[in-house]
Protein backbone atom coordinates (compact mmCIF):
# COMPACT_ATOMS: atom_id res chain seq x y z
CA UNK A 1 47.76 -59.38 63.52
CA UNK A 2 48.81 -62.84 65.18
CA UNK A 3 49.99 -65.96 63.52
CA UNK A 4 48.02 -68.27 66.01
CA UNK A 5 45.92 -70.49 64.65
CA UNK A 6 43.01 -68.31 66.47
CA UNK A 7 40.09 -68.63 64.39
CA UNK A 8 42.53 -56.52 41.32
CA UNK A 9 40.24 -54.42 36.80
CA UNK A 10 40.50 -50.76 36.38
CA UNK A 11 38.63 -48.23 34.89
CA UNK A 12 38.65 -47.62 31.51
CA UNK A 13 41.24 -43.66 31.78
CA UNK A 14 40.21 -42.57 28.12
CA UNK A 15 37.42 -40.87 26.66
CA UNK A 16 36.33 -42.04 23.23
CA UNK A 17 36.66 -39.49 20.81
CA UNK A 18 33.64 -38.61 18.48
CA UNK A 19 35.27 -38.63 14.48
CA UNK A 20 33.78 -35.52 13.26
CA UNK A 21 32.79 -35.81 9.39
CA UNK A 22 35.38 -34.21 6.79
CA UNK A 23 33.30 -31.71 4.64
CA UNK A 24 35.29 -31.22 1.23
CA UNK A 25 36.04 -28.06 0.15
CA UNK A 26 34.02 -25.39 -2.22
CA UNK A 27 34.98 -24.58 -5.90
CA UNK A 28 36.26 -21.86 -6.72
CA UNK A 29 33.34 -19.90 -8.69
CA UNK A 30 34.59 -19.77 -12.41
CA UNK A 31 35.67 -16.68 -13.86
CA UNK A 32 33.12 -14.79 -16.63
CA UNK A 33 34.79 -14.62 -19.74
CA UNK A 34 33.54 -13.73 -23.45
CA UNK A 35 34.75 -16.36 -25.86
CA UNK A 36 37.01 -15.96 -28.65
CA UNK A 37 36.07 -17.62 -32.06
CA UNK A 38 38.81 -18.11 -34.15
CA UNK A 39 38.96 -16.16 -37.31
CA UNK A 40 39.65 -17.45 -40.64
CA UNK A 41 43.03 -15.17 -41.12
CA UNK A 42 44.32 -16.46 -37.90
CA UNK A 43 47.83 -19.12 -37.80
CA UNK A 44 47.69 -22.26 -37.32
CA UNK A 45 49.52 -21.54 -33.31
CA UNK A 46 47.04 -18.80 -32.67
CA UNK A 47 43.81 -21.32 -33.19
CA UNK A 48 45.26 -24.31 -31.05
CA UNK A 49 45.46 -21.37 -28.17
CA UNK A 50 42.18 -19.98 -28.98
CA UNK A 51 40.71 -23.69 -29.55
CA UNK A 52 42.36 -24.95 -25.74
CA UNK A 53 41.16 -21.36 -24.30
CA UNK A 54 37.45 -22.36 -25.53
CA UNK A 55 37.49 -25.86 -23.79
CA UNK A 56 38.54 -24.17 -20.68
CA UNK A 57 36.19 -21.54 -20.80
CA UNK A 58 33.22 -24.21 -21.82
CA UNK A 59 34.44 -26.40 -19.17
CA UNK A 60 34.12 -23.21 -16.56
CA UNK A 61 31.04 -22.50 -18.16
CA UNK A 62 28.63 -25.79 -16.93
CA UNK A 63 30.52 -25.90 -14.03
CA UNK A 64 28.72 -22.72 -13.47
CA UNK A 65 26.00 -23.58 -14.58
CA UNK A 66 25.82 -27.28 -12.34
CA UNK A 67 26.33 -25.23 -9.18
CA UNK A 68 23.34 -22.83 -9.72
CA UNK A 69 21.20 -25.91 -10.30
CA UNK A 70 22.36 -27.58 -7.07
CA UNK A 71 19.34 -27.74 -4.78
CA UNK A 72 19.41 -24.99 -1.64
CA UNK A 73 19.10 -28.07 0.92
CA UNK A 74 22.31 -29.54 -0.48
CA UNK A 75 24.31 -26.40 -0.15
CA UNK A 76 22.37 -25.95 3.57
CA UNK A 77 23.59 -29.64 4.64
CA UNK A 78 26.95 -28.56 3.37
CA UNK A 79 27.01 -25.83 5.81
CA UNK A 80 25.25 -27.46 8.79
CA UNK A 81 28.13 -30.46 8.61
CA UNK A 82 30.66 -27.72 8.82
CA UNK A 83 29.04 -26.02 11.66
CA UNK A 84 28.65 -29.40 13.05
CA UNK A 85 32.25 -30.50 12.68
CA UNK A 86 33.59 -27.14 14.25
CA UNK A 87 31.38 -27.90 17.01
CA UNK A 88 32.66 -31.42 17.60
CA UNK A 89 36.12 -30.32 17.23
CA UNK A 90 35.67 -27.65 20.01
CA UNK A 91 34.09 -29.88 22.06
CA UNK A 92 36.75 -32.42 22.21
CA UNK A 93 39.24 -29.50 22.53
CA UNK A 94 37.22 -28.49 26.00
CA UNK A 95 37.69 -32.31 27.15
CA UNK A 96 41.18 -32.64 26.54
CA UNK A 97 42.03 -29.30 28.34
CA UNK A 98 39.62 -30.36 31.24
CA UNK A 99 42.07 -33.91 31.56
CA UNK A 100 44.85 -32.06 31.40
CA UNK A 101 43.84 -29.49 34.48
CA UNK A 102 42.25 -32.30 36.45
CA UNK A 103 44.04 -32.54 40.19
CA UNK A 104 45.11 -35.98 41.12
CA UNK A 105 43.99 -36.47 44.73
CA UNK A 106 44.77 -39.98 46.65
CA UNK A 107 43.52 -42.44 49.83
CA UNK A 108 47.14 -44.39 50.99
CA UNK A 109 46.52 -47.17 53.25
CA UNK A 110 49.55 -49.46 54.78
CA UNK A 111 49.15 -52.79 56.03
CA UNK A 112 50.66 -54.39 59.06
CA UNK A 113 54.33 -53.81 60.14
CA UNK A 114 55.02 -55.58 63.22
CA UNK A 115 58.32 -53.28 64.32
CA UNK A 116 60.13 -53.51 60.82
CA UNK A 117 61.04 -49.89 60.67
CA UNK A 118 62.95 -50.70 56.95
CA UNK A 119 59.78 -52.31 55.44
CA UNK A 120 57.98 -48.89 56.72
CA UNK A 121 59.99 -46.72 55.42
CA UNK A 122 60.27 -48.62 51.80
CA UNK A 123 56.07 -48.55 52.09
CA UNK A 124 56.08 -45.01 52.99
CA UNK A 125 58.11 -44.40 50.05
CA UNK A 126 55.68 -46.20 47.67
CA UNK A 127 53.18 -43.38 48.60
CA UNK A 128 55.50 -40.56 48.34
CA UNK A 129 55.56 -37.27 47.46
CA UNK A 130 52.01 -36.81 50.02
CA UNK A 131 50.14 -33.96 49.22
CA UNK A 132 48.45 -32.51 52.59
CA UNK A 133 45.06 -31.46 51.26
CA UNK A 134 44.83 -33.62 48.26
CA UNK A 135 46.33 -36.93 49.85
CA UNK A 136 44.91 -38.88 52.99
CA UNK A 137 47.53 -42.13 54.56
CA UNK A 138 46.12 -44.84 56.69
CA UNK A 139 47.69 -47.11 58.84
CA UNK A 140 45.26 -50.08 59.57
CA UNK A 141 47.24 -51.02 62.99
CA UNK A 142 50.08 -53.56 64.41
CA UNK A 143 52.76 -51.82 64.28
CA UNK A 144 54.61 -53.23 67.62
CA UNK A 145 55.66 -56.82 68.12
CA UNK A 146 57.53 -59.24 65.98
CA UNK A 147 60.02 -56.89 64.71
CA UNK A 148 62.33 -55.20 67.18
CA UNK A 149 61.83 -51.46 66.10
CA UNK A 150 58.74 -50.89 67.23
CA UNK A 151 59.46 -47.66 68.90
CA UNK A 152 60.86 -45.84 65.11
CA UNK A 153 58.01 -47.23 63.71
CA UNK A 154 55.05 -45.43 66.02
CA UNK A 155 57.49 -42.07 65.73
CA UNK A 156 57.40 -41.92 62.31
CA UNK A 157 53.80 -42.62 62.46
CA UNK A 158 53.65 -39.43 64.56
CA UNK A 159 55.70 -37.53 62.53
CA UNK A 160 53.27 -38.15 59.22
CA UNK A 161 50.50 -37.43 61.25
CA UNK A 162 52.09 -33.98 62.40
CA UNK A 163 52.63 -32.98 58.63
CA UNK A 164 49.62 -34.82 56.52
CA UNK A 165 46.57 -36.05 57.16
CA UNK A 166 46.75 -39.41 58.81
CA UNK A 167 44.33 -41.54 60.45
CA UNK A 168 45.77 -44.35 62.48
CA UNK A 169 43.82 -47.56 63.54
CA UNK A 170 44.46 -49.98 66.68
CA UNK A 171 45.11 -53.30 66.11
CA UNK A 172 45.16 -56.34 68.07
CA UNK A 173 49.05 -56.24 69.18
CA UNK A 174 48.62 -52.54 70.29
CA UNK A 175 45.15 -53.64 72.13
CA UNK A 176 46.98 -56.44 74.12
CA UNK A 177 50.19 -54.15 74.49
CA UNK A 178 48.71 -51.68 75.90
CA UNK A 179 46.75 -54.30 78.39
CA UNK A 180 50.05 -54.61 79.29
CA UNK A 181 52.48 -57.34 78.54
CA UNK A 182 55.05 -58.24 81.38
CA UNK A 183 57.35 -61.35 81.08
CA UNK A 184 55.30 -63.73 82.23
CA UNK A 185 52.27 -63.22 79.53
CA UNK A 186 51.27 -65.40 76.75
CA UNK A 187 51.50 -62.84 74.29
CA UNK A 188 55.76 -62.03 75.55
CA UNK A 189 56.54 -64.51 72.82
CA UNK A 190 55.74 -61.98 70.22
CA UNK A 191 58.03 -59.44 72.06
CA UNK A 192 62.26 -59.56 70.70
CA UNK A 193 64.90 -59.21 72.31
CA UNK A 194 66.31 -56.00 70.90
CA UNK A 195 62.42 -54.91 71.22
CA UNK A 196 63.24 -55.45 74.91
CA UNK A 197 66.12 -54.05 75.13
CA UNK A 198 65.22 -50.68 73.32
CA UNK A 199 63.04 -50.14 76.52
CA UNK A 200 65.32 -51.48 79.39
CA UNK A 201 63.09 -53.85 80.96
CA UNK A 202 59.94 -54.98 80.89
CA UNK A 203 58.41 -52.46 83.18
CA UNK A 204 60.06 -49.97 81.44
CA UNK A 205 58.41 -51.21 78.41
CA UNK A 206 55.09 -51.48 80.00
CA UNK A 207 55.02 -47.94 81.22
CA UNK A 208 55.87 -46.41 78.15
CA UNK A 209 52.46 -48.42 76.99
CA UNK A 210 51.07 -47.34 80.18
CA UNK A 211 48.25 -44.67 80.43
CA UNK A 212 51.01 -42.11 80.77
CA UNK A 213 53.75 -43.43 78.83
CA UNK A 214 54.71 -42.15 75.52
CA UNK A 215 53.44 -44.71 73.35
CA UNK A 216 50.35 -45.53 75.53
CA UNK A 217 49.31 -42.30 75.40
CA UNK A 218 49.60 -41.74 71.79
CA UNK A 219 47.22 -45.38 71.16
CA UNK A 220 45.04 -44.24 73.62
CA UNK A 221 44.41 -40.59 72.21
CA UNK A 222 44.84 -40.64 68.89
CA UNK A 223 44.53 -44.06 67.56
CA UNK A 224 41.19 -44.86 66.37
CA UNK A 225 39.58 -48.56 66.04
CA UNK A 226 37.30 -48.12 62.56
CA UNK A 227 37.28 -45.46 60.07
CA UNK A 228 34.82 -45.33 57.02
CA UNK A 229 37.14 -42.50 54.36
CA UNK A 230 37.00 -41.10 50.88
CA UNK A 231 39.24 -39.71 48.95
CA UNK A 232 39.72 -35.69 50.20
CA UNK A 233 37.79 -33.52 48.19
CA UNK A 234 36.31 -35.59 46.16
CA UNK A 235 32.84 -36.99 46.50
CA UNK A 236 32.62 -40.78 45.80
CA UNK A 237 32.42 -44.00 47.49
CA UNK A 238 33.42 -44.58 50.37
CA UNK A 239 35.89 -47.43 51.94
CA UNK A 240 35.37 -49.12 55.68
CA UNK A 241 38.94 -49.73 57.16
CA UNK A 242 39.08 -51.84 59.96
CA UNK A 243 42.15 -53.68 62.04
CA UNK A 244 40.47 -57.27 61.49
CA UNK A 245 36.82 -56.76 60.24
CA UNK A 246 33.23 -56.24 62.24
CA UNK A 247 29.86 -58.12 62.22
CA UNK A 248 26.45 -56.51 60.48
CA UNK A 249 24.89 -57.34 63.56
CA UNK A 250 27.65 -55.14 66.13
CA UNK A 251 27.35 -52.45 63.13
CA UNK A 252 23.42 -52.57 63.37
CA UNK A 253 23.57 -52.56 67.14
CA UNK A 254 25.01 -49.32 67.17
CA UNK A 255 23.56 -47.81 64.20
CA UNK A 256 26.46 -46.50 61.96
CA UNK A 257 30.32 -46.97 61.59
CA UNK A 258 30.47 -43.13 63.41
CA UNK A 259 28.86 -44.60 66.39
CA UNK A 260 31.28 -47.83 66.47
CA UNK A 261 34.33 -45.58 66.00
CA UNK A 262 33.00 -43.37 69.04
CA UNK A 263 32.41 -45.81 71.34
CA UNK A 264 35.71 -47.85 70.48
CA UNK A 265 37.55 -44.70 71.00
CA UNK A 266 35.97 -43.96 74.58
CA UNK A 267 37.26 -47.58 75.54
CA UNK A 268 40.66 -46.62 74.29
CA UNK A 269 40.67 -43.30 76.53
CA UNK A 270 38.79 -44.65 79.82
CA UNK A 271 41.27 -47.83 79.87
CA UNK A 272 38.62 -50.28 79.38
CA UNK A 273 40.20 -52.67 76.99
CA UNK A 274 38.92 -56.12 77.86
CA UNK A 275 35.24 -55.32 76.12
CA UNK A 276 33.00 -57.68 73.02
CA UNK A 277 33.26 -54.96 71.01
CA UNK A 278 37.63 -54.56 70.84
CA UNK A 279 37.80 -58.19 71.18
CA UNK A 280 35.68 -58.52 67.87
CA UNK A 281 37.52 -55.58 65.38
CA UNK A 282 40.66 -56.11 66.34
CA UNK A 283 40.78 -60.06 66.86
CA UNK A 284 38.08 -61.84 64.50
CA UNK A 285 39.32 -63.26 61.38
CA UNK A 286 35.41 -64.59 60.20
CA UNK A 287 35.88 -62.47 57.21
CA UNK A 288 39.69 -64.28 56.07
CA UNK A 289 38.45 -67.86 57.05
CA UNK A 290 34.82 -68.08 56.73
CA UNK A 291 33.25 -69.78 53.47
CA UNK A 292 33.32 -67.88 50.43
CA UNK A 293 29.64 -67.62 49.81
CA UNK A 294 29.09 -66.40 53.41
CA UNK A 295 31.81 -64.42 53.57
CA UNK A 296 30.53 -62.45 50.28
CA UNK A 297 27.01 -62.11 51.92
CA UNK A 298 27.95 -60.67 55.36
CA UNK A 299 30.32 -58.25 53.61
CA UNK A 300 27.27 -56.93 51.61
CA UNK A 301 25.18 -56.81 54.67
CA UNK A 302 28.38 -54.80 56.40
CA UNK A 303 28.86 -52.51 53.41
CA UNK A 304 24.75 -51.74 53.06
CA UNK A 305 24.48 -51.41 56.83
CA UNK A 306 28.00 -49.24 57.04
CA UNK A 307 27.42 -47.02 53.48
CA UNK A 308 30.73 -48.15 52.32
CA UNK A 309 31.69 -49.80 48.38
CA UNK A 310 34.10 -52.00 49.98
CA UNK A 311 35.93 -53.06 53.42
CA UNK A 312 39.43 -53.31 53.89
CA UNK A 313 41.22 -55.28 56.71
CA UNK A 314 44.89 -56.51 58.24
CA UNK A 315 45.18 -59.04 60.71
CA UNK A 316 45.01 -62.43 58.76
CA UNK A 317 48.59 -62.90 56.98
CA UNK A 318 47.54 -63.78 53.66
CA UNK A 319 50.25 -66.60 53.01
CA UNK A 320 48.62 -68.13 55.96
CA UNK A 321 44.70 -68.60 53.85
CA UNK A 322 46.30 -69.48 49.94
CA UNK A 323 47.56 -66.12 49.51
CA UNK A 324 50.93 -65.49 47.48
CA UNK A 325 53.55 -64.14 49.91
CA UNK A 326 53.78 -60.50 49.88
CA UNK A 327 50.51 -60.35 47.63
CA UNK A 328 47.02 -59.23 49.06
CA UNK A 329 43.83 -61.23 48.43
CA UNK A 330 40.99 -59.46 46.54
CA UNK A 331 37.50 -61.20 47.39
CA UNK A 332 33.98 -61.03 46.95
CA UNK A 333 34.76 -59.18 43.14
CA UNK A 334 37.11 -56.83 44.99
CA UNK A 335 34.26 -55.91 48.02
CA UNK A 336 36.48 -57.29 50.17
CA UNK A 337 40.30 -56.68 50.48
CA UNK A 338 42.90 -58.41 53.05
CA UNK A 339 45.86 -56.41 53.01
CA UNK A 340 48.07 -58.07 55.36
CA UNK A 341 50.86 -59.50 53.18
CA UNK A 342 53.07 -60.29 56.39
CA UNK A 343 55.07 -57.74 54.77
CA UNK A 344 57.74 -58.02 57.82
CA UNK A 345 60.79 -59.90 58.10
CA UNK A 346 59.99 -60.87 61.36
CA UNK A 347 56.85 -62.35 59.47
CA UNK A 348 59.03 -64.15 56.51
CA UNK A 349 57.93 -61.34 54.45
CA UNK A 350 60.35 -58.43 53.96
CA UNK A 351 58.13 -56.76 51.36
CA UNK A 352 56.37 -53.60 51.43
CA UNK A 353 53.12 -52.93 50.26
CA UNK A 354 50.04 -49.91 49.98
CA UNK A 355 46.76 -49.60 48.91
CA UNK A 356 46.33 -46.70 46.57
CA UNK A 357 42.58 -44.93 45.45
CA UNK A 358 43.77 -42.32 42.71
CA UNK A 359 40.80 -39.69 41.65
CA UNK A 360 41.35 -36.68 39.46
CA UNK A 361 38.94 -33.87 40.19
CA UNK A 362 38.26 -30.93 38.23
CA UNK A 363 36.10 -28.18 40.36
CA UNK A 364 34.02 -29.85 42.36
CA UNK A 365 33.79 -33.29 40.94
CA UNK A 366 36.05 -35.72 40.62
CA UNK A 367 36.17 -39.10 38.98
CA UNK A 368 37.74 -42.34 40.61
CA UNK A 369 40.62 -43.80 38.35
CA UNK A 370 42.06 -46.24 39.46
CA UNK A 371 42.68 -48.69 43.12
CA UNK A 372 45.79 -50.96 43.21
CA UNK A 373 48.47 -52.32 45.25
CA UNK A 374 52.05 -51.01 44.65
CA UNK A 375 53.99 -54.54 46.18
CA UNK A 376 57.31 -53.63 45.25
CA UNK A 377 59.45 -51.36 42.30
CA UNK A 378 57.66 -51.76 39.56
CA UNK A 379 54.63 -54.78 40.66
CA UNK A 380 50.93 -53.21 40.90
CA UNK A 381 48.30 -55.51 41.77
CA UNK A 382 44.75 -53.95 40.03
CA UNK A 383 41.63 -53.65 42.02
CA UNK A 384 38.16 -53.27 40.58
CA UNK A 385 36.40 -50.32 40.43
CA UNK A 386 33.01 -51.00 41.99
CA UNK A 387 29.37 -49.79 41.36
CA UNK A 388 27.69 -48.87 44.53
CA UNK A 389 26.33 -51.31 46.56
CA UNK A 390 22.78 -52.82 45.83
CA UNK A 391 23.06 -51.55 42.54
CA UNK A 392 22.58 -53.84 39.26
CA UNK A 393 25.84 -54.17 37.79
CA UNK A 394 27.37 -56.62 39.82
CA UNK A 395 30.75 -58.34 38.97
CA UNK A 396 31.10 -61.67 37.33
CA UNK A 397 33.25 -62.82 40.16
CA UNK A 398 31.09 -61.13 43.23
CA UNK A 399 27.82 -63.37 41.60
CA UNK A 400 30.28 -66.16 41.63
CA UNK A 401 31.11 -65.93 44.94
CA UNK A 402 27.53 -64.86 46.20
């Protein structure tokens, strides 16, 4: 991410519950008695019980005799309602155990960080406690320059990655960085002080981003440069993170976002930095600049040609293109998401921010449910939930903007 001028609604969590019909209950069947007539020699107490005993017992009596003239289909609907409301009843038993056992499994991504190790940390923390084979964290690149803790940041990048599953992308500052950067470079105005001084010198600094030093190495190897993920586990759509964004055409050249990734990575690993295809995904910013309309168009073209439901990218502060500071910019009816929110200090940001895909998954399916941005204790920005690509139910706002 450079500052030159270098050219959120959710699912719906419930499920609606079915009202089974209340059946009332059966009489009681009456009780065969003989009645008593009252007899001439009887007192006056004795025939006002016998006379109240007859009016129960007639009463009892055509109750009787109403119920064995009810028709047989009646007394079958009766039953089939009952049968029918136990069913229902069961049913939504099964459903409410089934949201209660469901596993919550997650895809983290943090934006830029430009060597604010406090800002990391506080992001980090957003995404907490990470769950190693339910949970994957993605760092979408520039973590060096600007700030002056560069070398904390990358170490507790390694660290995550040595206890979770982490996939880290290259962005344009590591790219140049690792081009290497001496005093006399354009780009040394992006380098501190105390970033300086953490090293020694500057050819201290520019061996440890060296082939062989320890942070070169590290880019080099195990950085990648594009990533198309899901959330572990669980089989829906799929998200393209990249640094600063890619063309249909470069993604049609070479065939899939696997093939892009590969051939990125070999550049990484052979040294050969200064190539079209590194200078596009790590420096363009044609998806944060371009016209709305376009914009929307080539991001469907990128998302048909890549198999993804949306595209994710750094790089372009959003302050810098309308955005609220330290709030990401949702585009294209959330197809597109720009996620740098120059969270840094060093940027006049100073607050942290991650992307967050939550699916529950019960067996072997899973159901996405919900994407937002946590931007500080308490703030969550909402992100649509999409329908796949090509499909017909398009957002209001993606036609808009299309």
């Amino acid at each position: 991410m450079s500052l030159s001028s270098s050219s959120s609604s959710s699912s719906t969590r419930g499920i609606s519950e079915d009202h089974a019909s209340r059946i009332d209950g059966q009489m009681d069947r009456p009780t065969s008695r003989r009645m008593i007539l009252p007899s001439t020699t009887t007192s006056r107490c004795q025939k006002n019980k016998i006379f109240h005993s007859s009016i129960r017992e007639t009463r009892s009596s055509t109750s009787s005799k109403m119920r064995r003239k009810e028709p047989r289909s009646s007394r079958k609907s009766a039953r089939s309602g009952l049968v029918s409301s136990i069913v229902l009843t069961t049913m939504w038993s099964s459903l409410q155990s089934t949201q209660v056992s469901g596993e919550m499994h997650r895809l983290l991504m943090i934006p830029d960080i430009h060597g604010d190790f406090d800002v990391m940390q506080e992001a980090v923390k957003f995404v907490e406690p990470i769950h190693p084979g339910k949970d994957k964290l993605i760092f979408t690149g520039d973590l060096v320059d600007r700030g002056p803790q560069p070398q904390e940041c990358y170490r507790l990048s390694q660290k995550l990655k040595e206890q979770y599953n982490v996939t880290r992308l290259t962005g344009n500052h590591e790219w140049i960085t690792i081009m290497g950067v001496d005093a006399n470079a354009p780009f040394a105005q992006y380098v501190p002080r105390e970033d300086l001084m953490s090293f020694g010198s500057w050819s201290q600094r520019m061996h440890s981003f060296g082939p062989t030093g320890e942070l070169g190495k590290m880019i080099r190897e195990e950085f990648d440069v594009i990533s198309l993920e899901q959330i572990p586990g669980v089989p829906l759509s799929k998200t393209l993170f990249v640094h600063a964004g890619i063309t249909h055409q470069t993604l049609r050249q070479y065939g899939s976002v696997q093939a892009v990734k590969e051939a990125g990575k070999a550049m990484l690993m052979a040294n050969n930095l200064d190539t079209p295809l590194l200078n596009e995904i790590l420096q363009t910013r044609h998806l944060a600049q371009g016209q709305p309309r376009a914009v929307c168009r080539e991001v469907q073209q990128i998302l048909r040609t890549g198999g993804a439901e949306r595209l994710v990218v750094g790089h372009t502060p959003t302050p810098l293109i309308g955005g609220e500071p330290g709030k990401p910019l949702i585009k294209c009816g959330g197809r597109l998401l720009l996620m740098d929110v120059a969270m840094s200090k060093w940027m006049g940001g100073g607050t942290p921010a991650a992307l967050i895909f939550e699916a529950e998954k019960t067996g072997k399916k899973g159901t996405l449910k919900r994407i937002y941005v946590k931007i500080r204790a308490g703030e969550e920005i909402e992100v649509p939930i999409l329908s796949t690509i090509g499909s017909r139910s398009t957002s209001e706002e993606e036609k808009e903007e299309l």
